[in-house]
Structures are given as C-alpha cells and as structure tokens.
N, C-alpha and C. Protein backbone atom coordinates (compact mmCIF):
# COMPACT_ATOMS: atom_id res chain seq x y z
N UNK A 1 0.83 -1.18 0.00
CA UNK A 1 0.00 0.00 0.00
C UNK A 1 0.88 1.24 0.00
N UNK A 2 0.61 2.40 -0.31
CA UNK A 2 0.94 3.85 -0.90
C UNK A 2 0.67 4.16 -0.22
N UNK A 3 0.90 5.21 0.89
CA UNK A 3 0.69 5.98 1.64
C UNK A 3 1.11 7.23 1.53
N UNK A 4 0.12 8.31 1.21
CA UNK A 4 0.42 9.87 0.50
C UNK A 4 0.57 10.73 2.13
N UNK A 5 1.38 11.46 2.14
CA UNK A 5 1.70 12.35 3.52
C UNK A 5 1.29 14.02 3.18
N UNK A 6 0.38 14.39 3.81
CA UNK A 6 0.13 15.89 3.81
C UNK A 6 0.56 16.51 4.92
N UNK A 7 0.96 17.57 4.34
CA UNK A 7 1.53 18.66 5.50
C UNK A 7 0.27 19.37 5.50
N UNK A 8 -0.76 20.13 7.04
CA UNK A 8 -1.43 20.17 7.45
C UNK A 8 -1.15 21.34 8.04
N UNK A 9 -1.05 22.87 7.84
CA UNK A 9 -1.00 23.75 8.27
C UNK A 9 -1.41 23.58 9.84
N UNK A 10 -0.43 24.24 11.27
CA UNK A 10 -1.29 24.87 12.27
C UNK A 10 -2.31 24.95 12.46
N UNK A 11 -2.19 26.51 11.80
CA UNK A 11 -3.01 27.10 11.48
C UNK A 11 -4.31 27.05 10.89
N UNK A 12 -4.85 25.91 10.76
CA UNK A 12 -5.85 25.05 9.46
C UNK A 12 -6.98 25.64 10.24
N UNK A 13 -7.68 25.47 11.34
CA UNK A 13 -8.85 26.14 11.90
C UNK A 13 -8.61 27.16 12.93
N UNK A 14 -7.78 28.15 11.97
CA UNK A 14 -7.47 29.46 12.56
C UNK A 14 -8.37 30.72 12.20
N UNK A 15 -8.88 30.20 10.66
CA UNK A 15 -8.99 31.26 9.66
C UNK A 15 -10.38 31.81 10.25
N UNK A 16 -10.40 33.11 10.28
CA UNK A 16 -11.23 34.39 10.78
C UNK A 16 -12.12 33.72 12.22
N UNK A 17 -11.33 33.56 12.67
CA UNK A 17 -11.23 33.61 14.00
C UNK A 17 -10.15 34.22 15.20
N UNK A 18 -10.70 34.66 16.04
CA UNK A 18 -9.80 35.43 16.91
C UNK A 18 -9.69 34.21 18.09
N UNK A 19 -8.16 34.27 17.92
CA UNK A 19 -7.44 33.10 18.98
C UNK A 19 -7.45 31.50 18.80
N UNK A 20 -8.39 31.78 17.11
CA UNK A 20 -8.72 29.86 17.16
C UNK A 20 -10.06 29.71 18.02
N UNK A 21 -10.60 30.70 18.23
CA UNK A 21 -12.04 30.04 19.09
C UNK A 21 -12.81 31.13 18.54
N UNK A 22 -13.04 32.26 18.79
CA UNK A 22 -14.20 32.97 18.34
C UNK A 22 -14.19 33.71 17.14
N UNK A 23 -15.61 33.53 16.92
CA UNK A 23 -15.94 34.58 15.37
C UNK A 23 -15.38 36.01 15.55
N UNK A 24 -14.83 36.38 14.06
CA UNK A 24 -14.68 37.74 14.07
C UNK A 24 -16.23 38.58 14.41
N UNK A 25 -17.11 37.97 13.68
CA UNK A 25 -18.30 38.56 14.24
C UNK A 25 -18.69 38.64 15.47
N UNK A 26 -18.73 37.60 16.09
CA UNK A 26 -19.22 37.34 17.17
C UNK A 26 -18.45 38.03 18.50
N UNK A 27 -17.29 38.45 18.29
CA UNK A 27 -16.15 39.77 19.01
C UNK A 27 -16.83 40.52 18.75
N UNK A 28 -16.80 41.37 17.62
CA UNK A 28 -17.32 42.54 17.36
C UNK A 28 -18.65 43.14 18.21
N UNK A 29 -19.73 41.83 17.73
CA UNK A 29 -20.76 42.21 18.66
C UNK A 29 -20.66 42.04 20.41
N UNK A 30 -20.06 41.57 20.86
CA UNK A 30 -19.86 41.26 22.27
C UNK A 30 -18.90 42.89 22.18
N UNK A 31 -18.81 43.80 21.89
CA UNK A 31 -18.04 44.69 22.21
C UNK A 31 -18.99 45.49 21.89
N UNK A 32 -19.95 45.78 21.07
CA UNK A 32 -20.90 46.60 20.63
C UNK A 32 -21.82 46.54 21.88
N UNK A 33 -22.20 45.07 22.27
CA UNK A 33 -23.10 45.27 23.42
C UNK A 33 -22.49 45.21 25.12
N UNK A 34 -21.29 44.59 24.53
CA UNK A 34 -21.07 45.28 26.51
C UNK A 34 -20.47 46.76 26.94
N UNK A 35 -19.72 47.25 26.00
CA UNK A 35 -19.84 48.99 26.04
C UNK A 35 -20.65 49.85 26.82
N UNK A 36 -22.01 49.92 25.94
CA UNK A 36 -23.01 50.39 26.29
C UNK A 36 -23.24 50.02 27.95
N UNK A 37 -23.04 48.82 28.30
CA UNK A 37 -23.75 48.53 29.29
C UNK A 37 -22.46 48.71 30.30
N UNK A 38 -21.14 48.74 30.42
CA UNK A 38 -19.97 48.94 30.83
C UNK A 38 -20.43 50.27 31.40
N UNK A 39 -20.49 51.76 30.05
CA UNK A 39 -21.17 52.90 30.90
C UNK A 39 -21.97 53.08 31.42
N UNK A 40 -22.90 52.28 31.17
CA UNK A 40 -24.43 52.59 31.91
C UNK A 40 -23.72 52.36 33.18
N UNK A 41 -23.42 51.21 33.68
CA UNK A 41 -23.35 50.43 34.96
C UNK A 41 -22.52 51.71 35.99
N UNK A 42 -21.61 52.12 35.02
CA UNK A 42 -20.35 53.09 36.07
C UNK A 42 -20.99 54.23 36.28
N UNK A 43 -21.95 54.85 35.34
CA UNK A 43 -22.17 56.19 35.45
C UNK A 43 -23.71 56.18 36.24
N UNK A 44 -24.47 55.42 36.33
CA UNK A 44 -25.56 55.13 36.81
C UNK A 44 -25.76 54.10 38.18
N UNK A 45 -24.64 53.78 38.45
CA UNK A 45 -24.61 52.81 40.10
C UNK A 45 -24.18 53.56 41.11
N UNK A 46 -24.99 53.79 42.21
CA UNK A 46 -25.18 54.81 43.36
C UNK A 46 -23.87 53.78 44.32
N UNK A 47 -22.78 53.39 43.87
CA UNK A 47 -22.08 52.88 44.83
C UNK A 47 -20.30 53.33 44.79
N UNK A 48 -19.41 53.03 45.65
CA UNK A 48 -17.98 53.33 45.48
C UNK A 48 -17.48 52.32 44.22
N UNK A 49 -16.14 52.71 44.16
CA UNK A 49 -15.61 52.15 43.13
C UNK A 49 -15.88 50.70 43.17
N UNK A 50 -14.84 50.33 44.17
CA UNK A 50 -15.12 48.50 44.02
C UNK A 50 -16.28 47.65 44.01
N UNK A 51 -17.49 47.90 44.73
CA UNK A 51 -18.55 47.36 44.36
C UNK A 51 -19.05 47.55 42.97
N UNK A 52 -18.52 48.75 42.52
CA UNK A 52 -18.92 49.47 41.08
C UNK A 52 -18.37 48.45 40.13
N UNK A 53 -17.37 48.20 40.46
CA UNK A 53 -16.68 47.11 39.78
C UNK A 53 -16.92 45.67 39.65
N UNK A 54 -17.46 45.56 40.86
CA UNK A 54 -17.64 43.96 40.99
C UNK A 54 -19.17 43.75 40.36
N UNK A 55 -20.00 44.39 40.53
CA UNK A 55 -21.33 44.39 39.99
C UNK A 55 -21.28 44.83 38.44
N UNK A 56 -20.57 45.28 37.72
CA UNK A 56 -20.32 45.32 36.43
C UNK A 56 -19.95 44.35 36.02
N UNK A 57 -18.87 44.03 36.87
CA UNK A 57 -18.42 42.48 36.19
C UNK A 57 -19.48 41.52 35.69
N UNK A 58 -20.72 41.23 37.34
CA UNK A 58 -21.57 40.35 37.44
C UNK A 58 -22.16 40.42 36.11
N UNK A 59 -22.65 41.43 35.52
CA UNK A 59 -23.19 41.67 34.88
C UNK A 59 -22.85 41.40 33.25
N UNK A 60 -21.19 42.03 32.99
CA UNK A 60 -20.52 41.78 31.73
C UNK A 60 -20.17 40.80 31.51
N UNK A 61 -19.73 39.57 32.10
CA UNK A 61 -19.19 38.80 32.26
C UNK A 61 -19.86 37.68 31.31
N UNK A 62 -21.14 37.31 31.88
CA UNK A 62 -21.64 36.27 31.29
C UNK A 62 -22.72 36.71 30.22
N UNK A 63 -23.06 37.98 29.76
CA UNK A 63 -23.98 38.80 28.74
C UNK A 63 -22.64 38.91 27.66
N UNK A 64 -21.30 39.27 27.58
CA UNK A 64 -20.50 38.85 26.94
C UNK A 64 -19.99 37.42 26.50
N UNK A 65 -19.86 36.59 27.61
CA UNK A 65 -19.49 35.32 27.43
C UNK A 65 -20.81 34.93 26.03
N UNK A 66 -21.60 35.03 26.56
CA UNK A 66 -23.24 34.83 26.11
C UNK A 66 -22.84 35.15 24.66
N UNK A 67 -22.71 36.46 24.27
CA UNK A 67 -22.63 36.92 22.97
C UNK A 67 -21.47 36.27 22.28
N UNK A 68 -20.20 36.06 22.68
CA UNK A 68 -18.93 35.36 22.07
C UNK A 68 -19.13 34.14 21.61
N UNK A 69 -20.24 33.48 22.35
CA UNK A 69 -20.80 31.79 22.04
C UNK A 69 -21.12 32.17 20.98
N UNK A 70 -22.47 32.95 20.82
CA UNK A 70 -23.84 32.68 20.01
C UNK A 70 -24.96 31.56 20.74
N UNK A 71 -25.48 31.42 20.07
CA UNK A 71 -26.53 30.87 20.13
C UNK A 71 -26.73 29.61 18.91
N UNK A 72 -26.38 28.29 19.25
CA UNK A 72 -26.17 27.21 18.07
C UNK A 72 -25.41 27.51 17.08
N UNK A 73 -24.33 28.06 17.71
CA UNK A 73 -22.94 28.43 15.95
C UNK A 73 -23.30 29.71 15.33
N UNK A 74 -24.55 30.78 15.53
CA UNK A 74 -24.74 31.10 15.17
C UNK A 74 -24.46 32.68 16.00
N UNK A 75 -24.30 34.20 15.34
CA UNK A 75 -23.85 34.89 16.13
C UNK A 75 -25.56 35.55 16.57
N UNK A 76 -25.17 36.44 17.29
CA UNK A 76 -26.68 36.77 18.60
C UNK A 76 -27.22 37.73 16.97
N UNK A 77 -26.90 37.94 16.02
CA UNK A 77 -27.74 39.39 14.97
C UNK A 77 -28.08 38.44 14.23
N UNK A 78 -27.45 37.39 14.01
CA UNK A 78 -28.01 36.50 12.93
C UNK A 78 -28.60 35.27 13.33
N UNK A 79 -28.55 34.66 14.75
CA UNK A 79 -30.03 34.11 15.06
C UNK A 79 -31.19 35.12 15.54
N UNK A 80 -31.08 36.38 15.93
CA UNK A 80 -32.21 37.25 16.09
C UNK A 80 -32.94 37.34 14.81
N UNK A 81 -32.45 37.93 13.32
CA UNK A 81 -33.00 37.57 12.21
C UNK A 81 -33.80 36.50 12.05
N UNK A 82 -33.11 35.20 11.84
CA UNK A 82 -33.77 34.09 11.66
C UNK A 82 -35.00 33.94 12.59
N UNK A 83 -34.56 34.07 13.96
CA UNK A 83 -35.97 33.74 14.44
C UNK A 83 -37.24 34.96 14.54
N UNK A 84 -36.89 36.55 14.17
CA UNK A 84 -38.39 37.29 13.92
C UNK A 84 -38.20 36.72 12.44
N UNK A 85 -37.64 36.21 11.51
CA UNK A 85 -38.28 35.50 10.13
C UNK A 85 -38.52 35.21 10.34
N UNK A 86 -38.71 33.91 11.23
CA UNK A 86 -39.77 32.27 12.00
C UNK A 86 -41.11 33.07 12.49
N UNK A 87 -40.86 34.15 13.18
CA UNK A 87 -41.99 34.57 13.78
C UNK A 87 -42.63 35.29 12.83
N UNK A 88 -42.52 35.59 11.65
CA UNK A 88 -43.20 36.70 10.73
C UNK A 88 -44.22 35.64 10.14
N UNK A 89 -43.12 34.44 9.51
CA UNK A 89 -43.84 33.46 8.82
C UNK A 89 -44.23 31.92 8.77
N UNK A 90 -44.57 32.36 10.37
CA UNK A 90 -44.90 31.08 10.83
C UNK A 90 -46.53 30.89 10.63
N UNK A 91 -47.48 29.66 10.62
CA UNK A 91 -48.31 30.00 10.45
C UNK A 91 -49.22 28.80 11.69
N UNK A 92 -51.09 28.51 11.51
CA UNK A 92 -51.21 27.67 12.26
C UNK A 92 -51.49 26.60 11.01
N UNK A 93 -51.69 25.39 11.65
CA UNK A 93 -52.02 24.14 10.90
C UNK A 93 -53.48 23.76 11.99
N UNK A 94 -54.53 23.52 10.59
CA UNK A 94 -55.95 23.29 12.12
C UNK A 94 -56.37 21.99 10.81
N UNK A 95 -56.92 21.06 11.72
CA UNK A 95 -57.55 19.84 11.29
C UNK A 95 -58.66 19.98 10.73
N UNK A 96 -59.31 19.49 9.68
CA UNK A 96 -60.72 20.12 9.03
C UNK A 96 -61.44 18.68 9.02
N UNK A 97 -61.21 17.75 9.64
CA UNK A 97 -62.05 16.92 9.55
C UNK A 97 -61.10 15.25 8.88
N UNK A 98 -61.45 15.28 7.51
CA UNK A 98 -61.20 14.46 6.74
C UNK A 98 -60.71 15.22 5.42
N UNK A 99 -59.35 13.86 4.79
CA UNK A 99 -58.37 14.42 4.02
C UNK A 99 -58.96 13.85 3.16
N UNK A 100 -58.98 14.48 1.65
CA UNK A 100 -59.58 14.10 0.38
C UNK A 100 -58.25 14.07 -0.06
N UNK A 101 -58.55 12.51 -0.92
CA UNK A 101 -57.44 12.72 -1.83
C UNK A 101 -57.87 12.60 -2.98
C-alpha cells in the first residue's frame, strides 16, 4: 500500500477567528453590546468604586461570554434575524375533519 503524507498547516482552523475560538463577528458584537452597558453600569450605580466594579463584572461577564458563544454556531444578529423571520412566517395548521385525496 501507498501511503500519501500531507503537511497540514497549524493554522488550518485558525482562519477568521480570533485566537482559534471565536468569530470575528461574534467579538465585534460582544463589544458593541457590553460597552453600552460597561457605561451605563459606572455612570448610573449609586455605589464606590469597588462594588462598582464587581457588579459590572456580574453583569458583563456572562452577557459577553453569552454573545462570544452565540446561540447554536450562530452569532446573537443573525439568530435574532432568523428567528423574527420564523416569527413573521410562521403560520397555524388546524384539522378540518377528513383528508380528500
């Protein structure tokens, strides 16, 4: 038997991903939405710094983690799409009795 040898880049499931694990998309948006909520938290929490801090965290932490996943492979803007499409054109199915064929 023949046995053919490939060289196999590193790098092979690197491509447009940041670090080998997350979508370029899926960064992007996890920075779009914890921002917003980064200032809200500092400029709007009636407390000193370090609690200020630690309760932001609570908060960024896993609403980021959250967004870096997605949701089934998919990033949080583009399963939101898909599912108000599901919801636009979803419809009911009702029983009428008996099926003619």
């Amino acid at each position: 038997m023949s046995y053919e040898t490939y060289h196999i880049p590193v790098n092979f499931t690197d491509a447009g991903k940041l670090f080998g694990v997350f979508e370029i998309r899926n960064a992007v948006e996890t920075v779009l939405l914890c921002i917003p909520i980064l200032f809200l938290c500092l400029a709007l929490l009636p407390l000193t710094l370090m609690p200020k801090i630690i309760v932001t965290m609570t908060i960024l932490v896993p609403v980021g983690g959250f967004a870096l996943i997605g949701i089934g492979g998919d990033s949080l803007t583009r399963w939101l799409k898909a599912w108000i499409n599901w919801r636009k054109h979803r419809r009911m199915i009702f029983y009428r009795g008996e099926v003619h064929l």
